[in-house]
C-alpha atoms as a PDB file:
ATOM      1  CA  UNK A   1       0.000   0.000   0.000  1.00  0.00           C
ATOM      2  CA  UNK A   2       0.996   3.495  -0.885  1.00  0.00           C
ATOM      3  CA  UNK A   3       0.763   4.858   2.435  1.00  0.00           C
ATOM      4  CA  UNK A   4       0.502   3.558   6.305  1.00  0.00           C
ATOM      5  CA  UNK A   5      -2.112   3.040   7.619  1.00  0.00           C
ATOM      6  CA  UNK A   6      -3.337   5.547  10.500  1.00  0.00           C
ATOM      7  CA  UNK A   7      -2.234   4.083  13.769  1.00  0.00           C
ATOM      8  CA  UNK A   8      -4.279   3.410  16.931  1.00  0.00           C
ATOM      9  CA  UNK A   9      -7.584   3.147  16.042  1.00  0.00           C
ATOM     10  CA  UNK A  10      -8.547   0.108  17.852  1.00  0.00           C
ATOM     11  CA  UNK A  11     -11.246  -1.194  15.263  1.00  0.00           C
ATOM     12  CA  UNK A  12     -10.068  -4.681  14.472  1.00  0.00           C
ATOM     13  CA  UNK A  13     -10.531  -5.769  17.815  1.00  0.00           C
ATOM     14  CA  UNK A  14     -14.426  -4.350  17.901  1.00  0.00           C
ATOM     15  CA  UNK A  15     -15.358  -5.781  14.688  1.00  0.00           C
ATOM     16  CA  UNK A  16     -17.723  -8.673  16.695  1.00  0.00           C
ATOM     17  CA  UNK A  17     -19.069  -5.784  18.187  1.00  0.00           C
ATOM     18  CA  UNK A  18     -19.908  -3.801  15.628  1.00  0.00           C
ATOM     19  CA  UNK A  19     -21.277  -5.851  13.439  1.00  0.00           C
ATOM     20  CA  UNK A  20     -23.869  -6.680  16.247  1.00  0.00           C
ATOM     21  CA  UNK A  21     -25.360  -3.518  16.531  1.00  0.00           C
ATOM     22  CA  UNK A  22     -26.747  -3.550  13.272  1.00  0.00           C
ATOM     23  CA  UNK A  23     -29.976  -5.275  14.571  1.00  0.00           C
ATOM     24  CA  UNK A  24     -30.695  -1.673  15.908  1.00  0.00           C
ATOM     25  CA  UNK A  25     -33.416   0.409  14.276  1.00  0.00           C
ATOM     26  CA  UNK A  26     -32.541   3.851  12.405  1.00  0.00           C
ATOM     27  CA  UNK A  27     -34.732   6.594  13.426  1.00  0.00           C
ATOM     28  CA  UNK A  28     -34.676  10.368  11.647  1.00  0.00           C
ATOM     29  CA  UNK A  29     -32.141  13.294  12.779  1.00  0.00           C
ATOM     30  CA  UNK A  30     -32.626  16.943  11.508  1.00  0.00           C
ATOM     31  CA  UNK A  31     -30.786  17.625   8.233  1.00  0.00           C
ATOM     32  CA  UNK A  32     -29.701  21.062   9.877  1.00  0.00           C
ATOM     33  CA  UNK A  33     -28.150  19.418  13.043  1.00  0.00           C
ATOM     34  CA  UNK A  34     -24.048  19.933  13.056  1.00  0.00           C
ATOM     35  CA  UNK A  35     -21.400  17.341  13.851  1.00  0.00           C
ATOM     36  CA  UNK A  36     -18.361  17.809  15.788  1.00  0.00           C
ATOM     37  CA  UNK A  37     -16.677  15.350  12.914  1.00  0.00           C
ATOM     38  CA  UNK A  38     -17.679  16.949  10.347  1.00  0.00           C
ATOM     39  CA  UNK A  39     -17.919  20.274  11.128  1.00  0.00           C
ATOM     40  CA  UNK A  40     -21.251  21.692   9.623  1.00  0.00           C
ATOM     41  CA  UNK A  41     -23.712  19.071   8.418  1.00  0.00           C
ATOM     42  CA  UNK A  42     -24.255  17.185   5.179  1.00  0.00           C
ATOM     43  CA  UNK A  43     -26.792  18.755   2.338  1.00  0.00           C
ATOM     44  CA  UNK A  44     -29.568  17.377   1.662  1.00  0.00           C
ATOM     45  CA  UNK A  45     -30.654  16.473  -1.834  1.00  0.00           C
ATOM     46  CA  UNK A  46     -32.624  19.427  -1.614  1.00  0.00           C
ATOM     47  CA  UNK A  47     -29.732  21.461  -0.857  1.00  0.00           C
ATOM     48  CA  UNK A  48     -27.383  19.848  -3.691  1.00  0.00           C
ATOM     49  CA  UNK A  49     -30.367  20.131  -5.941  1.00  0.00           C
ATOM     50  CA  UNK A  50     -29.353  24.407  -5.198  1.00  0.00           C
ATOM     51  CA  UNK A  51     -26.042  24.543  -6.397  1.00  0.00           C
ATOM     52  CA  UNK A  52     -25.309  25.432  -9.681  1.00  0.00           C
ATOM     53  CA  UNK A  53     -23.558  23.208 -12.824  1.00  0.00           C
ATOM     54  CA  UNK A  54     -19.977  25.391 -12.364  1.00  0.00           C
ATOM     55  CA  UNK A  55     -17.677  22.312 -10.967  1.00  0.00           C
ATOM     56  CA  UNK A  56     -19.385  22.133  -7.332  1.00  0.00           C
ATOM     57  CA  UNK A  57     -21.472  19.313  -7.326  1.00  0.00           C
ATOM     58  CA  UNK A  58     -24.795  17.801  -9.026  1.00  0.00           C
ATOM     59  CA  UNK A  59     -28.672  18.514  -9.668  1.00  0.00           C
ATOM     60  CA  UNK A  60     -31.532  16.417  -8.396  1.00  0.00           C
ATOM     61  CA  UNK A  61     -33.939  15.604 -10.600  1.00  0.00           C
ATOM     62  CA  UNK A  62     -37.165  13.205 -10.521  1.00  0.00           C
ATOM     63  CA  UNK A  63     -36.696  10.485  -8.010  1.00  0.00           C
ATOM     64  CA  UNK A  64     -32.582  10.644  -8.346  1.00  0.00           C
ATOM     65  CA  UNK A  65     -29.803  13.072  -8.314  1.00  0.00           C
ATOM     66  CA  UNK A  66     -28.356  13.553 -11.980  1.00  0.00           C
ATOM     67  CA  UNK A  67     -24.684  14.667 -12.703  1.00  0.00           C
ATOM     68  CA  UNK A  68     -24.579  17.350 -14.791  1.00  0.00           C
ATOM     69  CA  UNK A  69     -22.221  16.081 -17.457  1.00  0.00           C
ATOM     70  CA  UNK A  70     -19.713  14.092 -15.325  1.00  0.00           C
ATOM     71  CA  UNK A  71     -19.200  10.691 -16.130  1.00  0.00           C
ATOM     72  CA  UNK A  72     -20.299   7.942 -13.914  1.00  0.00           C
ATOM     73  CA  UNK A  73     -19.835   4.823 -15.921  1.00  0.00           C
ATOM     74  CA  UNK A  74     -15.784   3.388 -16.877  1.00  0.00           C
ATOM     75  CA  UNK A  75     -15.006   4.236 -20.319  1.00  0.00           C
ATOM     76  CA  UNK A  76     -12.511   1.413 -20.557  1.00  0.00           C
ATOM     77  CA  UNK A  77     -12.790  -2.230 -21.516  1.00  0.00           C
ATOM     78  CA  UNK A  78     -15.360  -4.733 -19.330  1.00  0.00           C
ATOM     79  CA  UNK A  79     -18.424  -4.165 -17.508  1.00  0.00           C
ATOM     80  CA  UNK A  80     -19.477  -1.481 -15.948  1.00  0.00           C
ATOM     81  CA  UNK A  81     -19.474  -1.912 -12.086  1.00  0.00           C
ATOM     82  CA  UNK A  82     -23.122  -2.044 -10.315  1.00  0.00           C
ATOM     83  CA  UNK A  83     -23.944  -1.873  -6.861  1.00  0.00           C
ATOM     84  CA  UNK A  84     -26.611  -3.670  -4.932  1.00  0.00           C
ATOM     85  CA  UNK A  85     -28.661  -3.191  -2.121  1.00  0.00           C
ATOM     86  CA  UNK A  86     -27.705  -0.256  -0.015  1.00  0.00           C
ATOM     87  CA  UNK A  87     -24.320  -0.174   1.826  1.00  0.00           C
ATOM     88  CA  UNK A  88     -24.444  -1.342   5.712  1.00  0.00           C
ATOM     89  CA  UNK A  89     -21.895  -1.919   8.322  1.00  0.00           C
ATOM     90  CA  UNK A  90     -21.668  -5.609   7.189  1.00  0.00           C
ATOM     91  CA  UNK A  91     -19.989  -4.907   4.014  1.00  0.00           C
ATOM     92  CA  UNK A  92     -17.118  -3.447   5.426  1.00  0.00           C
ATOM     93  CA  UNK A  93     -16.070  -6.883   7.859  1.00  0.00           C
ATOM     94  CA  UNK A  94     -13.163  -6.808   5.868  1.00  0.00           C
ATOM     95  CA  UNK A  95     -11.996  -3.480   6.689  1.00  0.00           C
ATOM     96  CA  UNK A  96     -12.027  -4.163  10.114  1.00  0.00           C
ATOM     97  CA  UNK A  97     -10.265  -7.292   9.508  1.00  0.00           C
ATOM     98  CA  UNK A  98      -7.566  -5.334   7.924  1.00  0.00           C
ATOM     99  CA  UNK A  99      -7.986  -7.437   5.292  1.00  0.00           C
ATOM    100  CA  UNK A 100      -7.473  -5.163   2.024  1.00  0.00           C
ATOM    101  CA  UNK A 101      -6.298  -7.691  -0.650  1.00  0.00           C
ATOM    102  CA  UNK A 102      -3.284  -5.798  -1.496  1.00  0.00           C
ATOM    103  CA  UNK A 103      -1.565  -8.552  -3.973  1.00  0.00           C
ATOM    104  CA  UNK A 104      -4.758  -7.751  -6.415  1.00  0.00           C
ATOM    105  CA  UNK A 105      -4.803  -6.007  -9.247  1.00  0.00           C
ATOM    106  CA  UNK A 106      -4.045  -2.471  -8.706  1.00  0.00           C
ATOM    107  CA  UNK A 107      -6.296   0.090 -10.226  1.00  0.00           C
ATOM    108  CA  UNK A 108      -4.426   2.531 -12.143  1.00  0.00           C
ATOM    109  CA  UNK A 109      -6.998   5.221 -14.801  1.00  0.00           C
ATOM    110  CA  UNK A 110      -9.437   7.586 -13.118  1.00  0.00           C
ATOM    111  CA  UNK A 111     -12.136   5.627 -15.651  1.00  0.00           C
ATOM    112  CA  UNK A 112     -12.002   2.250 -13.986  1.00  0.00           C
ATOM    113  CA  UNK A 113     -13.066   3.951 -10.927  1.00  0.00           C
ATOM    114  CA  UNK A 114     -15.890   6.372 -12.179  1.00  0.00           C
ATOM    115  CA  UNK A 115     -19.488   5.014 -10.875  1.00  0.00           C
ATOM    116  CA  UNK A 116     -21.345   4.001  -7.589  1.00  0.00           C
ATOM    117  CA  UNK A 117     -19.319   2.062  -4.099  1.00  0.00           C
ATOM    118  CA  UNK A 118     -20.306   1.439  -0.730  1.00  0.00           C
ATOM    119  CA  UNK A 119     -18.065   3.716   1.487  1.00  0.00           C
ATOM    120  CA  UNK A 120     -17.164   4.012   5.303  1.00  0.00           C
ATOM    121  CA  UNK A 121     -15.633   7.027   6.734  1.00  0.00           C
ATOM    122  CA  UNK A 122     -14.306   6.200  10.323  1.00  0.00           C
ATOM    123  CA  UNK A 123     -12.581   8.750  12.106  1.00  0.00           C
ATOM    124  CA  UNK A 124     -10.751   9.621  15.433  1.00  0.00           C
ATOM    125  CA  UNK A 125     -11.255  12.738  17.459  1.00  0.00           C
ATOM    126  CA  UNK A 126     -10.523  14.307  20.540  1.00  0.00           C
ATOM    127  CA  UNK A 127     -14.384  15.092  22.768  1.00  0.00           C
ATOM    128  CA  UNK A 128     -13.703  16.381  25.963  1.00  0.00           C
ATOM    129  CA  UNK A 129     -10.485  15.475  26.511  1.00  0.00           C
ATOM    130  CA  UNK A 130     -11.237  11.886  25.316  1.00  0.00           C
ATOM    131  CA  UNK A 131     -10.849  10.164  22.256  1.00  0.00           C
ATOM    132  CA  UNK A 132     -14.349   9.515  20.035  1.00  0.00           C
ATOM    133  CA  UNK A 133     -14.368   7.168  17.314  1.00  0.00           C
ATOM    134  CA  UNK A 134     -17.408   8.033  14.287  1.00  0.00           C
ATOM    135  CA  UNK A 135     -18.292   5.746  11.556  1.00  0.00           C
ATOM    136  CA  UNK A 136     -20.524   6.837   8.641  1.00  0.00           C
ATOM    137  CA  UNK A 137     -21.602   4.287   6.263  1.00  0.00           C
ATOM    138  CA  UNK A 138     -22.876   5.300   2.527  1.00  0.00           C
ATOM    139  CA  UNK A 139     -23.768   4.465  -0.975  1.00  0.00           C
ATOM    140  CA  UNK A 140     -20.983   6.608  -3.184  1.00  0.00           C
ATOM    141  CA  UNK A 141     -20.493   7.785  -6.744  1.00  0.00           C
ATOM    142  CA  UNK A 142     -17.615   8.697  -7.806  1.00  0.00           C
ATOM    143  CA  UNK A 143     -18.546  11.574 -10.980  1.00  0.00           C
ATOM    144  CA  UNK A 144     -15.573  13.045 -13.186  1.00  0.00           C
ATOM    145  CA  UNK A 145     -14.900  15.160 -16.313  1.00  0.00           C
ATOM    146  CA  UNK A 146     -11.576  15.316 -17.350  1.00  0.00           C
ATOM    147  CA  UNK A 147      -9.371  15.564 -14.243  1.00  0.00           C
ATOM    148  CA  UNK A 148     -12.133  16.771 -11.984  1.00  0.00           C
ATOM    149  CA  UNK A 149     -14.421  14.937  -9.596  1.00  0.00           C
ATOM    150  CA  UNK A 150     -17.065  14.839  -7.474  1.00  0.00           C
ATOM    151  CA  UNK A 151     -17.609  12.740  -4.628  1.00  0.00           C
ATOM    152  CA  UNK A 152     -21.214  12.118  -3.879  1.00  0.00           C
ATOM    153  CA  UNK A 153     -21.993  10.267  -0.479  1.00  0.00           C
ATOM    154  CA  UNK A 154     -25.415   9.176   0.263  1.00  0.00           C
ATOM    155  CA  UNK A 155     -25.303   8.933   4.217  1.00  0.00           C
ATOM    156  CA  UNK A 156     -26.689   5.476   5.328  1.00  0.00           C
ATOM    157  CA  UNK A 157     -25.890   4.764   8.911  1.00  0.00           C
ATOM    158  CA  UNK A 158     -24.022   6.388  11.494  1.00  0.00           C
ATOM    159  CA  UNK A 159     -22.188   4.882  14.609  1.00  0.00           C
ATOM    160  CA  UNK A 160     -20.132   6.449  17.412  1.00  0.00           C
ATOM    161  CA  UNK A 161     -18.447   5.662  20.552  1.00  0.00           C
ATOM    162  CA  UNK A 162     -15.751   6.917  23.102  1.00  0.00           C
ATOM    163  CA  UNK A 163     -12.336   4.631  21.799  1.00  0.00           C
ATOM    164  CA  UNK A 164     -11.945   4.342  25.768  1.00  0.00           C
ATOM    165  CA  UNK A 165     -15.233   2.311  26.092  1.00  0.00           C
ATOM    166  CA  UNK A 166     -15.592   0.455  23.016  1.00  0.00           C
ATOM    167  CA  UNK A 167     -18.606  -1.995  23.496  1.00  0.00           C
ATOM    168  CA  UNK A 168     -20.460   1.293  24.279  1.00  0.00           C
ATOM    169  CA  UNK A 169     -20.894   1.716  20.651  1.00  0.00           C
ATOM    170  CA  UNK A 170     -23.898   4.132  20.172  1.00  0.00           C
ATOM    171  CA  UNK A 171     -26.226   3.711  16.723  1.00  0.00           C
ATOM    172  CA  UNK A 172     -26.897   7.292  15.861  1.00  0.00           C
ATOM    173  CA  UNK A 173     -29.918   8.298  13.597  1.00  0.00           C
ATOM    174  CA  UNK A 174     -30.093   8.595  10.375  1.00  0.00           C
ATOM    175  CA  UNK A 175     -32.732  10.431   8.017  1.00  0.00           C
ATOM    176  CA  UNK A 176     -32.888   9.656   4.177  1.00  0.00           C
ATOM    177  CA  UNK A 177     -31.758  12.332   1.773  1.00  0.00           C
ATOM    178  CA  UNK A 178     -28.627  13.493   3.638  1.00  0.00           C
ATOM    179  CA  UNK A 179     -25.668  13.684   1.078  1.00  0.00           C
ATOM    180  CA  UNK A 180     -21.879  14.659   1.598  1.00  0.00           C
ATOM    181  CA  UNK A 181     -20.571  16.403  -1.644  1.00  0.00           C
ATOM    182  CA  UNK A 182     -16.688  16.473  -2.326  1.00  0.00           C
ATOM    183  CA  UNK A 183     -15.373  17.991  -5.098  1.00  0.00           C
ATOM    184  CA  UNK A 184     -11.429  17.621  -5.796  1.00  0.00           C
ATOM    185  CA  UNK A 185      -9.214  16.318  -8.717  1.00  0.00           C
ATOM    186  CA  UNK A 186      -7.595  13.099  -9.878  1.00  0.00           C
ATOM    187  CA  UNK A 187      -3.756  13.462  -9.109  1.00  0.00           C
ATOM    188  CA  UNK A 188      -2.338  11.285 -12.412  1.00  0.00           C
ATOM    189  CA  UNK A 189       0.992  11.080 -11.098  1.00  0.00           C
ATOM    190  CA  UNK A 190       0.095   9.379  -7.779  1.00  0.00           C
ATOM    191  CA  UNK A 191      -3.267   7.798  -8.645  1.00  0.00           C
ATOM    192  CA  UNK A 192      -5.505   9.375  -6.030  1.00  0.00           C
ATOM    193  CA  UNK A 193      -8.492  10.840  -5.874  1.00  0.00           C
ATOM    194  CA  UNK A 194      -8.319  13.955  -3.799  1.00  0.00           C
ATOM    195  CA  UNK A 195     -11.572  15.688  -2.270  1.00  0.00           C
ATOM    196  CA  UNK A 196     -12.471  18.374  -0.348  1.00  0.00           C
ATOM    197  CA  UNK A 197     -15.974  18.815   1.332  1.00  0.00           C
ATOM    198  CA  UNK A 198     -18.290  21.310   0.028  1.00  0.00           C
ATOM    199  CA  UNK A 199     -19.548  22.775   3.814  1.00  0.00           C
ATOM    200  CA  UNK A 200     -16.453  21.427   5.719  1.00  0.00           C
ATOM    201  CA  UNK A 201     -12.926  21.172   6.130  1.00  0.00           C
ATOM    202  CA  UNK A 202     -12.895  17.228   5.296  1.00  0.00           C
ATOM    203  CA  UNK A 203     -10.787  16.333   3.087  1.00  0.00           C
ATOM    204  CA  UNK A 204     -10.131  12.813   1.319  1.00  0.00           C
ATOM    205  CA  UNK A 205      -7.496  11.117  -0.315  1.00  0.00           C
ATOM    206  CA  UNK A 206      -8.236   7.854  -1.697  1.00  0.00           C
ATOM    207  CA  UNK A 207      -4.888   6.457  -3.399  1.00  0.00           C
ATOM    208  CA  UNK A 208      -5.117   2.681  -3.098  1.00  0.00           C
ATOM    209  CA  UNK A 209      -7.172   0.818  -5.651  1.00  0.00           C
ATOM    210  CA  UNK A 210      -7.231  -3.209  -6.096  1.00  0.00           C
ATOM    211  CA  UNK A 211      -9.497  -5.437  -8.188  1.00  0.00           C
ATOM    212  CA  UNK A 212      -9.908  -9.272  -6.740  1.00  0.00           C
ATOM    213  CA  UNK A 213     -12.142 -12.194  -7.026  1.00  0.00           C
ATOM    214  CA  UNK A 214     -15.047 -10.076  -8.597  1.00  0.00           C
ATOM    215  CA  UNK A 215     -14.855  -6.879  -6.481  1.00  0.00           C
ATOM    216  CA  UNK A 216     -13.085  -3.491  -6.383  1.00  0.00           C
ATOM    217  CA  UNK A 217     -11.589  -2.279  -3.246  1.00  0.00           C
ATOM    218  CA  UNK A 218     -10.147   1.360  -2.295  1.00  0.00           C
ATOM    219  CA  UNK A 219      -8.760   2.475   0.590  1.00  0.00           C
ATOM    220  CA  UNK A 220      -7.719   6.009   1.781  1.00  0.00           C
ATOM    221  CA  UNK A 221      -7.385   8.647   4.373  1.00  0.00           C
ATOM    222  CA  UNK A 222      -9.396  11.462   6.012  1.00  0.00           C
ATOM    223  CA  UNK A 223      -7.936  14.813   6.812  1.00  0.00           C
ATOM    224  CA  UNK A 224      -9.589  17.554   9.148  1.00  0.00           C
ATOM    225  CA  UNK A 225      -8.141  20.436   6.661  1.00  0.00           C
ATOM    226  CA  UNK A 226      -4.193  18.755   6.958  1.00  0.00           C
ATOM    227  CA  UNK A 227      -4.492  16.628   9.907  1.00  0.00           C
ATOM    228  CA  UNK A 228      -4.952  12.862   9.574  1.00  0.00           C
ATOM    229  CA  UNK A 229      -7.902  12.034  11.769  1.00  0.00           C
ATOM    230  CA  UNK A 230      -9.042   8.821   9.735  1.00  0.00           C
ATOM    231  CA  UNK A 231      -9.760   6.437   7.145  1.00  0.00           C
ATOM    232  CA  UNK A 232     -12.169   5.956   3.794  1.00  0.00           C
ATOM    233  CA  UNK A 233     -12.861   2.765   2.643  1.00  0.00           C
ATOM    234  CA  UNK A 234     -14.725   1.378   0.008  1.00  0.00           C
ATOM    235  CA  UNK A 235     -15.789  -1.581  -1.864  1.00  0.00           C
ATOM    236  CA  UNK A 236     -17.965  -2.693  -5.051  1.00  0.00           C
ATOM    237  CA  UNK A 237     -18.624  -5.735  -7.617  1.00  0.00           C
ATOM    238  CA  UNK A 238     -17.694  -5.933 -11.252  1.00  0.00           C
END
């Protein structure tokens, strides 16, 4: 892998425990509620459906959010990669096995990565003295033209819990139609996506890309403006 992963996180070891909590029920939480993670909170469709066609993000339209232009299908050779079902927790038991198949395939050309992913964003930040771990889980689409891209992260479920007691692991709630946007470039020379949030100062960098047994994997990290305070993970068949 390109670059080390981000140290003490203490997720392999709750993995079991995770995965258990997703028996819990999702309720709705205000689309105009803030997040100390994230720093203002996610648009809404609504919201992304506002902003105009100059590089920043997408139009909804009908039951669906269009892209304005940007590619979301590979243009190379071989099927285009589909998603099914909506991402949960459970497709990411391999992240917290650390189990990225890094002797695949790697991914190399901005088009073999264009299209929809199930993501997880899991990051690590200081609450009151205390380290808080926050997990969001969400269908993605990754939209480019050119050299530019948009990031498009349809928020599924949302965990959180102090890293000091673990099995406390709190489901937060999550309302439909709450969408991250990231807009950022493809850096050719290292082969990385790199995003910045539309509202926020998150910032992603998603360099590793593998294909294996059927399925593409990507892993990267999250930044607080330049601070490492996480990962981004995602995952997808072809």
């Amino acid at each position: 892998m390109k670059k080390d992963r981000l140290a003490g996180v203490y997720l392999k070891s709750l993995a079991a425990v995770m995965i258990s909590t997703l028996g819990v029920s999702f309720s709705a939480f205000g689309a105009g509620s803030k997040s100390p993670v994230w720093g203002v909170a996610a648009k809404t469709n609504k919201e992304v459906k506002n902003q105009d066609s100059s590089g920043t993000g997408t139009k909804e339209s009908g039951s669906g959010i269009k892209n304005n232009g940007l590619a979301t299908k590979q243009k190379g050779p071989g099927a285009v990669p589909e998603v099914s079902g909506q991402a949960t927790l459970n497709d990411f038991v391999w992240y917290f096995d650390n189990d990225f198949p890094i002797d695949g395939t790697p991914l190399t050309e901005l088009w073999d990565l264009g299209g929809k992913w199930k993501a997880i964003i899991k990051v690590v930040t200081p609450v009151n003295g205390q380290d808080q771990c926050r997990i969001v889980v969400s269908d993605a689409d990754v939209q480019y033209m050119g050299y530019k891209v948009t990031l498009l992260m349809d928020v599924r479920e949302r965990y959180q819990f102090m890293v000091s007691e673990s099995k406390d692991m709190e489901t937060l709630e999550t309302a439909d139609g709450i969408t991250m946007v990231f807009n950022g470039d493809w850096i050719d020379d290292y082969g990385c996506i790199d995003v910045i949030s539309a509202n926020s100062d998150l910032h992603l960098q998603i360099y590793d890309y593998v294909e294996v047994s059927g399925k593409q994997y990507a892993m990267g990290t999250v930044l607080n403006g330049t601070r490492a305070i996480g990962e981004v993970a995602m995952i997808r068949e072809i």
